[in-house]
N, C-alpha and C. Protein backbone atom coordinates (compact mmCIF):
# COMPACT_ATOMS: atom_id res chain seq x y z
N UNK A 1 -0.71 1.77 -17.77
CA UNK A 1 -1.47 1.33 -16.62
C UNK A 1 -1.25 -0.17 -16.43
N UNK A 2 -1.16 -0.87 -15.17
CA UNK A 2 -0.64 -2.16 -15.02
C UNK A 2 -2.19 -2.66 -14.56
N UNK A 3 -2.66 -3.48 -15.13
CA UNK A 3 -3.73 -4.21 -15.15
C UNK A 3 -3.90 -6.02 -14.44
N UNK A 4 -4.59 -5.84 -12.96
CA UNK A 4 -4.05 -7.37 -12.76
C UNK A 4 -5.74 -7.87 -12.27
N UNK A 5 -5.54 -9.42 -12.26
CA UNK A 5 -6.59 -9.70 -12.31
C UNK A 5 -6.63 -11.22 -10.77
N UNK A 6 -7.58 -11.52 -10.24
CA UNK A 6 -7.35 -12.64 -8.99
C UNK A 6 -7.23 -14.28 -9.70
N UNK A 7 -5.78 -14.46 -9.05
CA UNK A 7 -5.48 -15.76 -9.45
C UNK A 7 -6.40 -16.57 -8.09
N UNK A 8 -6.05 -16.63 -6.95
CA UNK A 8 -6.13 -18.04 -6.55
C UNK A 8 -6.24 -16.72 -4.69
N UNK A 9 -6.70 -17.19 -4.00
CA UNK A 9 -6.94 -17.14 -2.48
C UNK A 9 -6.14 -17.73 -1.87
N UNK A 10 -4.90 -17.36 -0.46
CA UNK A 10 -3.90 -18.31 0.21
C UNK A 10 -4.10 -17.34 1.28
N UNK A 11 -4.50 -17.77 2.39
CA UNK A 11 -4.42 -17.25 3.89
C UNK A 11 -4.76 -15.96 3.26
N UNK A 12 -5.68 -15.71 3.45
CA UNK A 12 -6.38 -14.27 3.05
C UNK A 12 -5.49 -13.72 2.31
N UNK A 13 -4.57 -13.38 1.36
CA UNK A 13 -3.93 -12.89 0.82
C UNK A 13 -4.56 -13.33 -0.73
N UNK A 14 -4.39 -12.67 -1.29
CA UNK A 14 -4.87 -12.89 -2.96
C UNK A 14 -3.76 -12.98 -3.55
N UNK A 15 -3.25 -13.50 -4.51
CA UNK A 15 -1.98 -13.72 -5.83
C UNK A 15 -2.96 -13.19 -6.81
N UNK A 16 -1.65 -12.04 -7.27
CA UNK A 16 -2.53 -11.14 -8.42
C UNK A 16 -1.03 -11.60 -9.43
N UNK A 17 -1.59 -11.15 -11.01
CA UNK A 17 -0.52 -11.40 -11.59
C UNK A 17 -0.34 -9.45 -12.30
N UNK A 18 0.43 -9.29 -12.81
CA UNK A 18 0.42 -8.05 -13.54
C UNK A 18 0.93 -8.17 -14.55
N UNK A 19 0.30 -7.72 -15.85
CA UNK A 19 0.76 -7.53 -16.78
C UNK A 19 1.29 -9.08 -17.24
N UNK A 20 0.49 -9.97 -16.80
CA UNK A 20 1.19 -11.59 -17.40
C UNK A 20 2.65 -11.76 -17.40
N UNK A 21 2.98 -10.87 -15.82
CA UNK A 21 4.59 -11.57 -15.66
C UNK A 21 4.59 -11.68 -14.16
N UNK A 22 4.19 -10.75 -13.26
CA UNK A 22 5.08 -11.10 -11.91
C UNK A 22 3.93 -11.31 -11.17
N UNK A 23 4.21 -12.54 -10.04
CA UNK A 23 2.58 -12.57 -9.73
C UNK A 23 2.93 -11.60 -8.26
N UNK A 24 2.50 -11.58 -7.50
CA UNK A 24 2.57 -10.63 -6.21
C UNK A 24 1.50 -11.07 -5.03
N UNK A 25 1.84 -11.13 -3.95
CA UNK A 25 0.37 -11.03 -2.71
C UNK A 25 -0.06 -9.79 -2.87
N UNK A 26 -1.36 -9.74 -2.34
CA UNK A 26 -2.07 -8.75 -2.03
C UNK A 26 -2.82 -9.02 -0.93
N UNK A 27 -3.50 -7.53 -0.64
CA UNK A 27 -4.56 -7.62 0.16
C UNK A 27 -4.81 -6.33 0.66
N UNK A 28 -6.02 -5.89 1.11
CA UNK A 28 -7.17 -4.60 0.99
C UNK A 28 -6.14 -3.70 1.58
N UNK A 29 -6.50 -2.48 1.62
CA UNK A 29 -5.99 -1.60 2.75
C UNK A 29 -6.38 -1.84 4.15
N UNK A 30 -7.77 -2.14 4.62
CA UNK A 30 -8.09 -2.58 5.95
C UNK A 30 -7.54 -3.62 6.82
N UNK A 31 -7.22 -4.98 5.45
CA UNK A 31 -6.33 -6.10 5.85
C UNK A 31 -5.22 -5.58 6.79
N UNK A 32 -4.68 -4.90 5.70
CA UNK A 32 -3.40 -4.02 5.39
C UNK A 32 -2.99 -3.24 6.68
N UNK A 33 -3.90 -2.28 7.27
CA UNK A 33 -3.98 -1.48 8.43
C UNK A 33 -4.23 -2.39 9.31
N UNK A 34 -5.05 -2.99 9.65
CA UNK A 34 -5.18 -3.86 10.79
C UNK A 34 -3.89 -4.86 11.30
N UNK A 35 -3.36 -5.16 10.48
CA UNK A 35 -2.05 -6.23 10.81
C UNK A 35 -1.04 -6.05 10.04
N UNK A 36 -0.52 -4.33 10.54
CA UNK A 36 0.63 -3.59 9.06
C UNK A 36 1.42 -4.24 10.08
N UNK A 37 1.58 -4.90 11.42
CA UNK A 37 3.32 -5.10 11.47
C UNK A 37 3.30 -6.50 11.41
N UNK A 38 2.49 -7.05 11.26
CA UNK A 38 2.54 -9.14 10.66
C UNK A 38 3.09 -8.65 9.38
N UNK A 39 2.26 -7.95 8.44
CA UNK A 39 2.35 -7.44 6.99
C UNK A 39 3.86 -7.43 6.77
N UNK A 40 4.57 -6.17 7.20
CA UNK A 40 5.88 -6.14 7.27
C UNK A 40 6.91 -6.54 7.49
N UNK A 41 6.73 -7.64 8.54
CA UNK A 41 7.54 -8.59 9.04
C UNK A 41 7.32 -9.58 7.74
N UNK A 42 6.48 -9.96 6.96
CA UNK A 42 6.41 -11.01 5.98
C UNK A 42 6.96 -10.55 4.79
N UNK A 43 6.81 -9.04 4.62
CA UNK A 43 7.14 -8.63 3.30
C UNK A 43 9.14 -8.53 3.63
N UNK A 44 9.67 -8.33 4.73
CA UNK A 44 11.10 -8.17 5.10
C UNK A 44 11.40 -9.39 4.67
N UNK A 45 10.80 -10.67 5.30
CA UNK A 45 11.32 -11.83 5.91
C UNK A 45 11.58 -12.45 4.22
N UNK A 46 10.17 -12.23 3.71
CA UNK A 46 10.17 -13.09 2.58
C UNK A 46 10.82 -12.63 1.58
N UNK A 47 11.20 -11.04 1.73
CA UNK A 47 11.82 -10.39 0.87
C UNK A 47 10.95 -10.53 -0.94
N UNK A 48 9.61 -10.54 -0.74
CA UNK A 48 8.51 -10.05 -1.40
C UNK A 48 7.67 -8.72 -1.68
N UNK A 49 7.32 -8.06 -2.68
CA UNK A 49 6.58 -6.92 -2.09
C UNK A 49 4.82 -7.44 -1.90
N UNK A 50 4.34 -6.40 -1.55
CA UNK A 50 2.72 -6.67 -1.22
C UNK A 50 2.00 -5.54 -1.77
N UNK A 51 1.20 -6.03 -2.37
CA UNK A 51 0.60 -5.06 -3.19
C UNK A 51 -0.90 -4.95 -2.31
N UNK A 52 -1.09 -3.67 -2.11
CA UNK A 52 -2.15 -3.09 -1.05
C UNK A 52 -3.46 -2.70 -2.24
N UNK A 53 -4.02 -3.03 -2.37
CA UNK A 53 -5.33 -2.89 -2.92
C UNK A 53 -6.56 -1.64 -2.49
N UNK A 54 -6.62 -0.62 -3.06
CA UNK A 54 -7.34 0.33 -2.80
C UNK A 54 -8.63 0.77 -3.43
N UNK A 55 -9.50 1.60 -3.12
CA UNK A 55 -10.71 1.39 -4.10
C UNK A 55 -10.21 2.47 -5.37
N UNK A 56 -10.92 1.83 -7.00
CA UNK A 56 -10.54 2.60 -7.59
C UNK A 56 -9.22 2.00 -8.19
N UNK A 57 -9.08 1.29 -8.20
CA UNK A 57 -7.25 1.03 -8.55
C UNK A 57 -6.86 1.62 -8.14
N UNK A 58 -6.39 2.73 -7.30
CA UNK A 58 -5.43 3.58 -6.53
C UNK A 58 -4.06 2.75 -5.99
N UNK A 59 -3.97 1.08 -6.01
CA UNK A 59 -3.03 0.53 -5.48
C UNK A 59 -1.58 0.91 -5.38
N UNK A 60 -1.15 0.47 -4.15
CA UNK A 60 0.31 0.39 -3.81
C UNK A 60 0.92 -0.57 -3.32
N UNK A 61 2.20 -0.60 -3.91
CA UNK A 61 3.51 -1.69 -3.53
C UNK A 61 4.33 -1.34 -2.27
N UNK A 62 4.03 -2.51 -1.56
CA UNK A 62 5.09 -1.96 -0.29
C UNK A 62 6.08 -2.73 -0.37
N UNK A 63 7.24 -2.44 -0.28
CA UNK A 63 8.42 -3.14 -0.73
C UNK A 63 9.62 -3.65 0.80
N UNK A 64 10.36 -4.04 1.02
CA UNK A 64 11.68 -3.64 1.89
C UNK A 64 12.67 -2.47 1.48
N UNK A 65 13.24 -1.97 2.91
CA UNK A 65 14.28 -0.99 1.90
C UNK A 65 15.21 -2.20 1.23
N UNK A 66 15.51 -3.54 1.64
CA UNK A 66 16.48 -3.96 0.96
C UNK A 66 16.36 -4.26 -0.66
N UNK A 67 15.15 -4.36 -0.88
CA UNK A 67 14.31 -5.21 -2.15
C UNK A 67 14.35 -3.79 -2.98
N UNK A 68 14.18 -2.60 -2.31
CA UNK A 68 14.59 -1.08 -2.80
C UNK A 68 15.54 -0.81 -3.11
N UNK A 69 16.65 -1.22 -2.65
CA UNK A 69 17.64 -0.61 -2.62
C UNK A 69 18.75 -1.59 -3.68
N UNK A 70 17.92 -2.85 -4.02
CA UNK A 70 18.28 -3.86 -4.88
C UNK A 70 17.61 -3.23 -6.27
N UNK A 71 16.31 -2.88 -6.04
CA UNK A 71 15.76 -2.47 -7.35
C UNK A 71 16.62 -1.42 -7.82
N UNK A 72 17.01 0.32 -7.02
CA UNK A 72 18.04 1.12 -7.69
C UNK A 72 19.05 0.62 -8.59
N UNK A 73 19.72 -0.49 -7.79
CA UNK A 73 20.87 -0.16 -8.09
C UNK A 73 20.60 -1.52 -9.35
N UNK A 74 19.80 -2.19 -9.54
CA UNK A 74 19.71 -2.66 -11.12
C UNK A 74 18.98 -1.72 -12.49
N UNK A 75 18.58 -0.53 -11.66
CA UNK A 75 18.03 0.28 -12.63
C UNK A 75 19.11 0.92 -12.55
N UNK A 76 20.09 1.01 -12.14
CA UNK A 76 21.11 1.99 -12.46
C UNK A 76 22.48 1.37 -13.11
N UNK A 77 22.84 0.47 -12.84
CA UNK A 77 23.55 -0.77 -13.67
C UNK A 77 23.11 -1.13 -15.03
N UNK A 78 21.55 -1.12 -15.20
CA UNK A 78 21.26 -1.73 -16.33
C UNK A 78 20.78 -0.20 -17.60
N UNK A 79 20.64 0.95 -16.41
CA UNK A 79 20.08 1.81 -17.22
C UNK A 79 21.48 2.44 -18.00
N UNK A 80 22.61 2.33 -17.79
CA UNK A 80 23.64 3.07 -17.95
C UNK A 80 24.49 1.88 -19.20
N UNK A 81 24.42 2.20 -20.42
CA UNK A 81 24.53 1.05 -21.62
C UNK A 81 25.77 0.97 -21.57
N UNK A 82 27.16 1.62 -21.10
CA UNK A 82 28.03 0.89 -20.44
C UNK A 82 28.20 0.14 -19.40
N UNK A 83 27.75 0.08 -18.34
CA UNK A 83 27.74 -0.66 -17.86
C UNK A 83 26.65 -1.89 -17.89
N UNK A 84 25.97 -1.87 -18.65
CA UNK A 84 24.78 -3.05 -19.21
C UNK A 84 26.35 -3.71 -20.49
N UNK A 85 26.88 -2.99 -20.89
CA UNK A 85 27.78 -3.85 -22.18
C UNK A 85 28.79 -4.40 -21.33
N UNK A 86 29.18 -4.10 -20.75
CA UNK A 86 30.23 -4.85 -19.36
C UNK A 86 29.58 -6.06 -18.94
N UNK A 87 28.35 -6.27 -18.74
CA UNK A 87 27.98 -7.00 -17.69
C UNK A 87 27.42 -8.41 -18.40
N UNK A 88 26.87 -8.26 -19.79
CA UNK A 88 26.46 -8.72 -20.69
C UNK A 88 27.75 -9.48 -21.13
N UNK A 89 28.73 -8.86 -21.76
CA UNK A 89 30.28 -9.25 -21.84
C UNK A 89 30.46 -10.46 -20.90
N UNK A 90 30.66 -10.23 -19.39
CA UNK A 90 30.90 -10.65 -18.62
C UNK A 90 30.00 -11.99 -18.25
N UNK A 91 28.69 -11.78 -18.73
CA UNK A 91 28.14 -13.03 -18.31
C UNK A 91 28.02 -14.44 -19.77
N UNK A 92 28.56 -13.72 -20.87
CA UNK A 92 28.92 -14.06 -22.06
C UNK A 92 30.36 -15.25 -21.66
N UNK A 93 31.10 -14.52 -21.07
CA UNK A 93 32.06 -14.95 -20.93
C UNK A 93 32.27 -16.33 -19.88
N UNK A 94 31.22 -15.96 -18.85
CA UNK A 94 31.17 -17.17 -17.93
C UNK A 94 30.49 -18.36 -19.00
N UNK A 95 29.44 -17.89 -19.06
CA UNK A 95 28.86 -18.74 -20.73
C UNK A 95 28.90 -19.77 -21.21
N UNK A 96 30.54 -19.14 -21.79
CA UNK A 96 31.23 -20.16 -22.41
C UNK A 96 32.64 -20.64 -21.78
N UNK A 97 32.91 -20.54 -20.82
CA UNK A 97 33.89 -21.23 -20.01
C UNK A 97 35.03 -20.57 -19.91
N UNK A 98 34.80 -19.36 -20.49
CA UNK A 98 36.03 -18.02 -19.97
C UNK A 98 36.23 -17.50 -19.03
N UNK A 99 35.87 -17.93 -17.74
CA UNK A 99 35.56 -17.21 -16.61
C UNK A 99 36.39 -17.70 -15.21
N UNK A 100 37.55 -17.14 -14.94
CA UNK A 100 38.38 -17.82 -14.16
C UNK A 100 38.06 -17.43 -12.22
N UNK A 101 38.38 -18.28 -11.55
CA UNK A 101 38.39 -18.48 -9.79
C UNK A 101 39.54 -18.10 -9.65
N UNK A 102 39.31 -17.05 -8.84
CA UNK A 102 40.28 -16.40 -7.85
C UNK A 102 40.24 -15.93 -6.66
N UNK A 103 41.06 -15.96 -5.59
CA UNK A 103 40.93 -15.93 -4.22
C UNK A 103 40.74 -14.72 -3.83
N UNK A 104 39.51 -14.14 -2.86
CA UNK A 104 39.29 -13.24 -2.34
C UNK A 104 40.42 -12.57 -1.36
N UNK A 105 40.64 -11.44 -2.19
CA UNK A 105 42.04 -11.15 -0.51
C UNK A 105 41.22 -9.96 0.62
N UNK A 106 41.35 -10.37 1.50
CA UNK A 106 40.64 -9.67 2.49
C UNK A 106 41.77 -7.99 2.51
N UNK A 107 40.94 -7.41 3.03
CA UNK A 107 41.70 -5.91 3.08
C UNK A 107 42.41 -5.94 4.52
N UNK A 108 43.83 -5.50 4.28
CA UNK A 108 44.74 -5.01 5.51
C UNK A 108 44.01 -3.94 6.66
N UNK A 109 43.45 -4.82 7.89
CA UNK A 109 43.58 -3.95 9.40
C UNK A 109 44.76 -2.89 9.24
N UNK A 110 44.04 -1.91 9.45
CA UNK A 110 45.06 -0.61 10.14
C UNK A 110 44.55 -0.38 11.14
């Protein structure tokens, strides 16, 4: 269970933290319903999620598809221990100054 508690008040929005790592906006479901397309436009723009506050802890994260579609594909990169040993390798390597520049070649128009 993720347990968060109220940091601080900013334009009606609350900063919650979870679990003493990620802090997040929030704000009620009514907030929430009343001004879901300000809401959305901030959660796209800022590329933040918003955590909707319900009674009960029932809460939910509303995310972007892009911020979604970023989360997959690091759970799927990182969940797969070859490709987590590749990448690890690889950032090992920049690291320590093994890591060479090379020119992007654009792909041939047909």
């Amino acid at each position: 269970m993720i347990y968060s508690y109220l940091l601080t008040y900013r334009n009606s929005y609350v900063i919650i933290k979870l679990k003493g790592v990620i802090e997040m906006m929030a704000v009620n479901y009514t907030q929430f319903r009343d001004h879901m397309k300000a809401h959305m436009d901030r959660i796209v723009e800022d590329y933040e999620p918003l955590v909707v506050t319900r009674k009960e802890n029932k809460n939910v994260i509303v995310l972007s598809e892009d911020m979604y579609n970023n989360l997959m594909e690091n759970i799927h990169v990182l969940g797969n221990k070859e490709n987590y040993r590749w990448l690890m390798e690889s950032k090992q390597q920049l690291e320590t100054g093994k890591g060479r520049m090379h020119e992007l070649l654009e792909p041939d128009d047909e």
